[in-house]
Protein backbone atom coordinates (compact mmCIF):
# COMPACT_ATOMS: atom_id res chain seq x y z
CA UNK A 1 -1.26 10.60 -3.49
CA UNK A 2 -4.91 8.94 -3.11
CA UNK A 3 -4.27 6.42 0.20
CA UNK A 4 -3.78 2.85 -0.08
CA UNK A 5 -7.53 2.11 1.23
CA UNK A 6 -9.36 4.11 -1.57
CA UNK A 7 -7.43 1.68 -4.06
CA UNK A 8 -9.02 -1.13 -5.21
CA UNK A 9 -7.05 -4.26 -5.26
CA UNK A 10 -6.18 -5.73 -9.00
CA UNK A 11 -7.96 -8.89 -8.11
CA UNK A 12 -11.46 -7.31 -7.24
CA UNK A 13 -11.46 -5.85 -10.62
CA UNK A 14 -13.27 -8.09 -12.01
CA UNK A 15 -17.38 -8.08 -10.75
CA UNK A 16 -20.57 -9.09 -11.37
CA UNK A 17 -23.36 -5.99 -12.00
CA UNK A 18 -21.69 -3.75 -13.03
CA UNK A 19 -22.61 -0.19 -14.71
CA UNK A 20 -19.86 1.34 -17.82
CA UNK A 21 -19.60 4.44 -19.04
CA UNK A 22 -17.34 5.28 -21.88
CA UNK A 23 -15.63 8.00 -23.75
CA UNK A 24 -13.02 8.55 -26.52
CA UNK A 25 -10.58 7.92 -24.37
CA UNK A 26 -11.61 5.30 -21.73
CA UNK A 27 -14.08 3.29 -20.24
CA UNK A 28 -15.14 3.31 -16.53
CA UNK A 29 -16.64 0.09 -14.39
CA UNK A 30 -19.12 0.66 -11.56
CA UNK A 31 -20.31 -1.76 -8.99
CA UNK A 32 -21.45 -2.05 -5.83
CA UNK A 33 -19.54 -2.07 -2.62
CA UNK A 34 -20.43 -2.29 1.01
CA UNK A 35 -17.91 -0.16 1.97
CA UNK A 36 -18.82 3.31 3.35
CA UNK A 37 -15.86 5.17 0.92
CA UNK A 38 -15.54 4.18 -2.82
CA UNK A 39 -12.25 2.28 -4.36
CA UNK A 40 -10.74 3.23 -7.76
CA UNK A 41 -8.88 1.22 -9.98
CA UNK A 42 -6.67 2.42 -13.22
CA UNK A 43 -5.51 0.22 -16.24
CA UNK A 44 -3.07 0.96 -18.79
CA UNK A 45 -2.14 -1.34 -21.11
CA UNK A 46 1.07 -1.61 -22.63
CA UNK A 47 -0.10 -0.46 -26.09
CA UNK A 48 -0.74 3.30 -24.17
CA UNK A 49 3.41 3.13 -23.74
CA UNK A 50 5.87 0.38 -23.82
CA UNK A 51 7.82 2.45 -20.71
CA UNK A 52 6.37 1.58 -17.23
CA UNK A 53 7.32 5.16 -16.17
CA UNK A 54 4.83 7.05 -18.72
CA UNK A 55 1.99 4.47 -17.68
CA UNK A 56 2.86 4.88 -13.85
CA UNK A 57 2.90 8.74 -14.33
CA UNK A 58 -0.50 8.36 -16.23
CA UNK A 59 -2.04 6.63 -13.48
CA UNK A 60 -0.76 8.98 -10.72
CA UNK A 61 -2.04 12.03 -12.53
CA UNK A 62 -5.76 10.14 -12.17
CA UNK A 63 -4.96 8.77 -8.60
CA UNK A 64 -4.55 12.78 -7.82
CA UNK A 65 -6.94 13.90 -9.89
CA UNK A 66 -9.86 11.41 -7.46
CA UNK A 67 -8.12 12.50 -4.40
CA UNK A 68 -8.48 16.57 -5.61
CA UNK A 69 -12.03 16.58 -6.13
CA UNK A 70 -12.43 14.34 -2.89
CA UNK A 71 -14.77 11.99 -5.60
CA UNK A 72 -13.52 8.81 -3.09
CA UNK A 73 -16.26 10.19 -0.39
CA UNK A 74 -19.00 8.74 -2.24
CA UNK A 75 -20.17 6.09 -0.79
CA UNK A 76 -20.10 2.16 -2.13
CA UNK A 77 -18.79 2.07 -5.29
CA UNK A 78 -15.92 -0.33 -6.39
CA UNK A 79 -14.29 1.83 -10.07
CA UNK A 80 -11.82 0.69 -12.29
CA UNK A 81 -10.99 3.55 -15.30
CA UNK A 82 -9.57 1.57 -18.06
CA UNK A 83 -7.48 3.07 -21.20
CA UNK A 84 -8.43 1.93 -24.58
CA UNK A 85 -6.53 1.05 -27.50
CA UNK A 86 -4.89 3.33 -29.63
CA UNK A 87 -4.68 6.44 -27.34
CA UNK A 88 -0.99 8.31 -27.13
CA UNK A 89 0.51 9.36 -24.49
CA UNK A 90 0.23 13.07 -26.34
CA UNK A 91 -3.55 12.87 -25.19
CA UNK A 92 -3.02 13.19 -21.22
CA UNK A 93 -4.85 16.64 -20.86
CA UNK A 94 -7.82 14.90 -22.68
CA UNK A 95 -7.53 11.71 -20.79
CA UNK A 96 -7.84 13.62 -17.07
CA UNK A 97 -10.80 16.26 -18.78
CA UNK A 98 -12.33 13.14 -19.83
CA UNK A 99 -12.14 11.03 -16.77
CA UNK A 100 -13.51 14.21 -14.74
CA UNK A 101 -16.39 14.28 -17.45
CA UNK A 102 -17.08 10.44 -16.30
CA UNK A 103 -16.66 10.25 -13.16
CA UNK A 104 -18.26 13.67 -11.96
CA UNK A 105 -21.94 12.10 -11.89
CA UNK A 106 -20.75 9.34 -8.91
């Protein structure tokens, strides 16, 4: 489990300057922070799954996936990883290859 400070808080999600990159399967926010770690943020969306438990699960499998590869050590970035429309919950392998596609040029 990725610690409580490398979380970003729901209400900082929104920013300023901020740098996307997207995919098939999501979109990922950059911005600046002056913190010396980085802070990630995941949204699902209730059209992913109407259950609670297969969005939670979803968003632990990327909280793990950013603690794993240690990507949190970068410094001064604030990252929210959003889940479009239309994606099933059949597509988690794709969704984690695809956020490790995105997120391994921090």
């Amino acid at each position: 489990m990725l610690a409580k400070k490398y979380k970003l808080p729901s209400s900082s999600f929104r920013g300023s300057s901020r740098l996307y990159r997207s995919g098939r399967f999501l979109t990922v926010n950059l911005s600046k922070s002056p913190l010396l770690f980085s802070r990630f943020g995941v949204v699902v969306s209730l059209k992913y799954d109407k259950r609670a438990t297969v969005r939670h699960r979803l968003k632990r499998e990327i909280f793990e996936f950013i603690r794993k590869k240690e990507i949190f050590r970068a410094p001064g970035r604030n990252v929210v990883v959003i889940i479009k429309k239309g994606v099933t919950s059949t597509d988690e392998p794709a969704i984690i290859k695809e956020v490790s596609l995105l997120l391994s040029n921090l």
